[in-house]
Protein backbone atom coordinates (compact mmCIF):
# COMPACT_ATOMS: atom_id res chain seq x y z
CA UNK A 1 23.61 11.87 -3.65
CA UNK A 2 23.96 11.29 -7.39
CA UNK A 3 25.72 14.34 -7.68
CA UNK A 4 27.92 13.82 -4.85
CA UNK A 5 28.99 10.62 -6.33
CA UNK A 6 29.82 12.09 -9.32
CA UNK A 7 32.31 14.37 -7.75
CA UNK A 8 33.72 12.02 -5.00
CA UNK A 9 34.86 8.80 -4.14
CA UNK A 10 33.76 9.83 -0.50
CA UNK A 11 30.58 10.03 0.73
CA UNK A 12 29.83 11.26 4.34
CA UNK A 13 25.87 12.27 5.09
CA UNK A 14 24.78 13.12 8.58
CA UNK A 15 21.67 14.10 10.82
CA UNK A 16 18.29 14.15 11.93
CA UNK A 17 16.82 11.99 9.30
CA UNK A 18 13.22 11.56 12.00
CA UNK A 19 13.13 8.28 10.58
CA UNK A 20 13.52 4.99 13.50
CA UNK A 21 15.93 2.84 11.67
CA UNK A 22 15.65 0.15 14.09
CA UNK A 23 11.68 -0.46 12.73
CA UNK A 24 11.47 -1.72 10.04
CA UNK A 25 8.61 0.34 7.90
CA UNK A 26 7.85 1.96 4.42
CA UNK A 27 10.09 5.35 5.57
CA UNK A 28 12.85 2.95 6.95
CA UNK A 29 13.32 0.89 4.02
CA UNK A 30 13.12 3.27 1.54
CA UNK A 31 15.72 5.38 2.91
CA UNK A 32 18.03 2.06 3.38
CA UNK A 33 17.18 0.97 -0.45
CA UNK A 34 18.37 4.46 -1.60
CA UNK A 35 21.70 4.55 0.88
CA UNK A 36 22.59 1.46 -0.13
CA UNK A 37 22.20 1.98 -3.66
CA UNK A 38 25.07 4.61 -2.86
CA UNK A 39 27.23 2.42 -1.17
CA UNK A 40 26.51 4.10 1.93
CA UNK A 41 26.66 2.46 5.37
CA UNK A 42 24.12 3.49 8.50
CA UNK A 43 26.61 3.86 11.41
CA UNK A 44 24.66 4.56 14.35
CA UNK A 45 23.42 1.70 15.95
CA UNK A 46 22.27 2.80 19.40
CA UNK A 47 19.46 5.08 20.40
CA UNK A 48 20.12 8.91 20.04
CA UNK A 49 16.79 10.30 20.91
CA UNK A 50 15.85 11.15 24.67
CA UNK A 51 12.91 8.78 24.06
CA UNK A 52 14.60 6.12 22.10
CA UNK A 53 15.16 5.52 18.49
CA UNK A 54 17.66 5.81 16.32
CA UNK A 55 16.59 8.96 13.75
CA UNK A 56 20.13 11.01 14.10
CA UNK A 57 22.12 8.64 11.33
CA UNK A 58 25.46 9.06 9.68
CA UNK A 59 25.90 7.30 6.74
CA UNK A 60 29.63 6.51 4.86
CA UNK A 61 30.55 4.62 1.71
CA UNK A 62 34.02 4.42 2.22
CA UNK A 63 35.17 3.25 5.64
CA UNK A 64 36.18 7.10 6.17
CA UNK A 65 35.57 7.45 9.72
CA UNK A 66 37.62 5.56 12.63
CA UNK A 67 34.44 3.30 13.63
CA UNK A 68 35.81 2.81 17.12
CA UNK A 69 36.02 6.71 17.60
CA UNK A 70 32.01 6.82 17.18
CA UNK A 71 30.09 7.88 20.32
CA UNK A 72 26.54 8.28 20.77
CA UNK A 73 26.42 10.42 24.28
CA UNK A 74 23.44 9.47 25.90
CA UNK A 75 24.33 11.42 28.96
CA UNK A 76 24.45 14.66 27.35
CA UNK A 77 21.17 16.38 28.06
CA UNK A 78 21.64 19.96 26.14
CA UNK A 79 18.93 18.89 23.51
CA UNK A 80 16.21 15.49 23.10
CA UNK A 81 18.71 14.75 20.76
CA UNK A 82 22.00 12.90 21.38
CA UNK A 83 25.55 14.54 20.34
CA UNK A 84 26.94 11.84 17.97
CA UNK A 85 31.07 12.39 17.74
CA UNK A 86 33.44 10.88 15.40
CA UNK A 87 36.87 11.20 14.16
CA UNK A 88 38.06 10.42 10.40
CA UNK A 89 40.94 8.57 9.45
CA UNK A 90 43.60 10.60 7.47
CA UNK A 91 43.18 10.84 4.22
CA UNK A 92 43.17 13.00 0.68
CA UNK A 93 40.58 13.21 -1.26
CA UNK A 94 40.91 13.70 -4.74
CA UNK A 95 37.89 15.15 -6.67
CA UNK A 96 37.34 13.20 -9.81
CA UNK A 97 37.98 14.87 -12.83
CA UNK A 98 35.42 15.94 -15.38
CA UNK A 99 34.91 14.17 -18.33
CA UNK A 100 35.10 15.73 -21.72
CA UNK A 101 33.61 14.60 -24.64
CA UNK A 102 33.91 16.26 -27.83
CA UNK A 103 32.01 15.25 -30.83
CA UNK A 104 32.65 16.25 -34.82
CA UNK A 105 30.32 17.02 -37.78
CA UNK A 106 30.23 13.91 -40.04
């Protein structure tokens, strides 16, 4: 993430985390503490395992995705895991550029 951030102004991170975000527990709040330090934002906020819990997350710090696109489909039953589908606003990214810094002998 702290390399991502130093590349982008746009963060997107998705996928099985196996963490249940909707406890609240050592796993659950370290991985919010560290997000959030990011300015990332859990999405998901239904179930998207088979047997409940929410531990397939997508995370955004920049309002990137079209929120009301987001679909958890619970009736989908290819895997114990829910597809979660999405659709991004438009948008350009542009990479931020390298610094430089040059130094001289004194």
């Amino acid at each position: 993430l702290g390399v991502a951030s130093l590349k982008s102004d746009y963060i997107l991170v998705g996928g099985d985390f196996n963490i249940h975000m909707e406890t609240i527990n050592e796993h659950s709040s370290q991985l919010g503490q560290l997000t959030s330090s990011y300015g990332l934002n859990q999405l998901i906020d239904q179930p998207t395992h088979i047997n409940g819990g929410t531990i397939d997350l997508l995370f955004d710090n920049s309002n990137l995705l079209d929120h009301g696109t987001l679909n958890v489909k619970s009736d989908c039953s290819l895997s114990d895991h829910f597809p979660v589908l999405c659709s991004s606003k438009n948008f350009h990214i542009n990479l931020k550029k390298p610094k430089s810094i040059s130094t001289r002998d004194l």
